[in-house]
C-alpha atoms as a PDB file:
ATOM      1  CA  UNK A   1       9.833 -15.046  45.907  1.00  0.00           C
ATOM      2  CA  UNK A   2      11.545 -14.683  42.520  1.00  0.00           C
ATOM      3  CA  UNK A   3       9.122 -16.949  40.803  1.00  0.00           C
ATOM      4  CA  UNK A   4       5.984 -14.806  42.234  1.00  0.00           C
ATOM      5  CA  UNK A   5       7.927 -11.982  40.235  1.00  0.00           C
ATOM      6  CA  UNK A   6       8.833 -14.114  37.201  1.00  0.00           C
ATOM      7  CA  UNK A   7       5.105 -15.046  37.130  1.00  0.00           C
ATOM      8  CA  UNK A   8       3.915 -11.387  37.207  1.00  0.00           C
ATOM      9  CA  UNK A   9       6.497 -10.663  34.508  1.00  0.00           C
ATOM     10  CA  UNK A  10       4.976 -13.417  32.433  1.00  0.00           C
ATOM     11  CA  UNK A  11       1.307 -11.901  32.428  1.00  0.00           C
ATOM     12  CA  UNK A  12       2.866  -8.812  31.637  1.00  0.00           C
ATOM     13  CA  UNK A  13       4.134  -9.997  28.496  1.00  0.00           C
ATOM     14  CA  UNK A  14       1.582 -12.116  27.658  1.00  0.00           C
ATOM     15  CA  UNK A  15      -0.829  -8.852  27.784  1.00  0.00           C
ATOM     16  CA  UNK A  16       1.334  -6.599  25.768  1.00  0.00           C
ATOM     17  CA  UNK A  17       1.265  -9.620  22.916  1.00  0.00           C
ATOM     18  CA  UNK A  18      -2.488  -9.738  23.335  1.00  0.00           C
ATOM     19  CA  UNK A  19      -2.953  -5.952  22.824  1.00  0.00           C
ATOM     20  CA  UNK A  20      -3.328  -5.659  19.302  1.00  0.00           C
ATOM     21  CA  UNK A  21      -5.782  -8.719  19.033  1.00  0.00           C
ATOM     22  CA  UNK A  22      -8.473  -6.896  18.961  1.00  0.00           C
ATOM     23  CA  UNK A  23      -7.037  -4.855  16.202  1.00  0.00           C
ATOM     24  CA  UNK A  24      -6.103  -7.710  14.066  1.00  0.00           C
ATOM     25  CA  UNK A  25      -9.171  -9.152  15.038  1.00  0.00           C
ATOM     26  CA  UNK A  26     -10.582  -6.358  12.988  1.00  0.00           C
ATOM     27  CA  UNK A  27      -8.790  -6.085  10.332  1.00  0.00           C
ATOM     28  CA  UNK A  28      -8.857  -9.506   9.226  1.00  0.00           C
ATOM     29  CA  UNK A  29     -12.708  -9.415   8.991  1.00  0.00           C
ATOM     30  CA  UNK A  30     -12.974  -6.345   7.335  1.00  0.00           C
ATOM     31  CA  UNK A  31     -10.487  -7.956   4.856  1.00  0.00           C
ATOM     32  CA  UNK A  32     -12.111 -11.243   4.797  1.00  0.00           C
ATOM     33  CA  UNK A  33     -15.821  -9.740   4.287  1.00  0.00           C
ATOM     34  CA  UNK A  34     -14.357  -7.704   1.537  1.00  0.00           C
ATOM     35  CA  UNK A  35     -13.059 -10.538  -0.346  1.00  0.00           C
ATOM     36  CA  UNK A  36     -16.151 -12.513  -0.122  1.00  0.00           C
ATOM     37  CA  UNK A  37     -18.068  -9.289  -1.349  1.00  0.00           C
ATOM     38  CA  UNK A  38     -16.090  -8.639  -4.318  1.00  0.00           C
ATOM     39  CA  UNK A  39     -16.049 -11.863  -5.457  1.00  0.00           C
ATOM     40  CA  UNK A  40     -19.940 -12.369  -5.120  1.00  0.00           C
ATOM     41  CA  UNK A  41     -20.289  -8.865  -6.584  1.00  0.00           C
ATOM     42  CA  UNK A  42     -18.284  -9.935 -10.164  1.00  0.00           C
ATOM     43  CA  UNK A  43     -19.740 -13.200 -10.163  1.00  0.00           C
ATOM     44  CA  UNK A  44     -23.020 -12.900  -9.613  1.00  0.00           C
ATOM     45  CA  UNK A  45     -24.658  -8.918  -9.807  1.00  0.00           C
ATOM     46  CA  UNK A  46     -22.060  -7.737 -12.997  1.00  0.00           C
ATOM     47  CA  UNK A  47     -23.095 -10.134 -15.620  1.00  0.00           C
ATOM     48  CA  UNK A  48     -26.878 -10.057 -13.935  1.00  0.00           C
ATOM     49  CA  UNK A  49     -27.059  -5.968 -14.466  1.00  0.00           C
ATOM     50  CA  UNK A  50     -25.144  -6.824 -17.963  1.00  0.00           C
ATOM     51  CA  UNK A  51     -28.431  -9.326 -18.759  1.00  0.00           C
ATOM     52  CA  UNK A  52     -30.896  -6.811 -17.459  1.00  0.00           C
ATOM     53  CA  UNK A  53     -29.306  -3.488 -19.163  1.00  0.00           C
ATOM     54  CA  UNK A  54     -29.201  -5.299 -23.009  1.00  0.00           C
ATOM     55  CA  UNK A  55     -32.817  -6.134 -22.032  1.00  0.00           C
ATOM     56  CA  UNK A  56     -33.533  -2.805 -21.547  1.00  0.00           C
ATOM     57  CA  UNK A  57     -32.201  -1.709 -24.357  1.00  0.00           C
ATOM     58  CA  UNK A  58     -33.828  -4.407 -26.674  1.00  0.00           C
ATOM     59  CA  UNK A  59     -37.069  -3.001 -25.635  1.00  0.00           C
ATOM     60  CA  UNK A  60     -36.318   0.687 -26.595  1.00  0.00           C
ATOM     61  CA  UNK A  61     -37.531   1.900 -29.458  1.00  0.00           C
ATOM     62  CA  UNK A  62     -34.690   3.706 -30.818  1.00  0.00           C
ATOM     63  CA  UNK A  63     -32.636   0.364 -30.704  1.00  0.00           C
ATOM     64  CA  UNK A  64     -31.861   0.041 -34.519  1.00  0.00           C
ATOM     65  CA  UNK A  65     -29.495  -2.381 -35.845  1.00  0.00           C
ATOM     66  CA  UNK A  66     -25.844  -1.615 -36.423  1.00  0.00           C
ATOM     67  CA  UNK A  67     -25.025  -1.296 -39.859  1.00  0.00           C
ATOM     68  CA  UNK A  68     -22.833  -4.753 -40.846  1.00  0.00           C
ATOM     69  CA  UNK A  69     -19.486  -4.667 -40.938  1.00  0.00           C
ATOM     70  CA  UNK A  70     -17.689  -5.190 -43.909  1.00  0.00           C
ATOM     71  CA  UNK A  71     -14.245  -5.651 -44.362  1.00  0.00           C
ATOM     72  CA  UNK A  72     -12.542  -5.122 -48.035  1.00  0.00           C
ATOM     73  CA  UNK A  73      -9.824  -7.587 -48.839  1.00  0.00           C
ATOM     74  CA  UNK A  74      -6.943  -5.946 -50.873  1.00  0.00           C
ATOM     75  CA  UNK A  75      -3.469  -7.621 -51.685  1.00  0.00           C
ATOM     76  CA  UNK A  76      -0.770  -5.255 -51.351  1.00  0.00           C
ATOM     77  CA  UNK A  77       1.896  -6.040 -53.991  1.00  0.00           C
END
């Protein structure tokens, strides 16, 4: 008889441990997903829309160019 109740004990326990499964389950694809996402999104679409936007701006007609830089070289005594 006690190892019909042992048994039954057993189950219990195992179902309390397999309670939050689902929840981990969860969590760990949300997680995982989000991971994957970022890294795709800096790979690949960031220097893409970087690419596209100086395009864009090439091609408008207020685009002028800078005026050079120039850099005066003094000696300090």
């Amino acid at each position: 008889m006690q190892f019909l109740f042992a048994d039954h004990t057993l189950d219990a326990d195992r179902r309390e441990r397999r309670r939050g499964a689902n929840a981990q389950k969860s969590i760990g694809f949300a997680t995982l997903t989000g991971m994957i996402g970022s890294t795709l999104l800096t790979v690949a679409v960031v220097p893409s829309l970087f690419v596209v936007l100086q395009q864009i701006e090439a091609r408008s007609p207020d685009a002028a160019a800078p005026p050079p830089l120039t850099i005066e070289l003094t000696k300090f005594v």
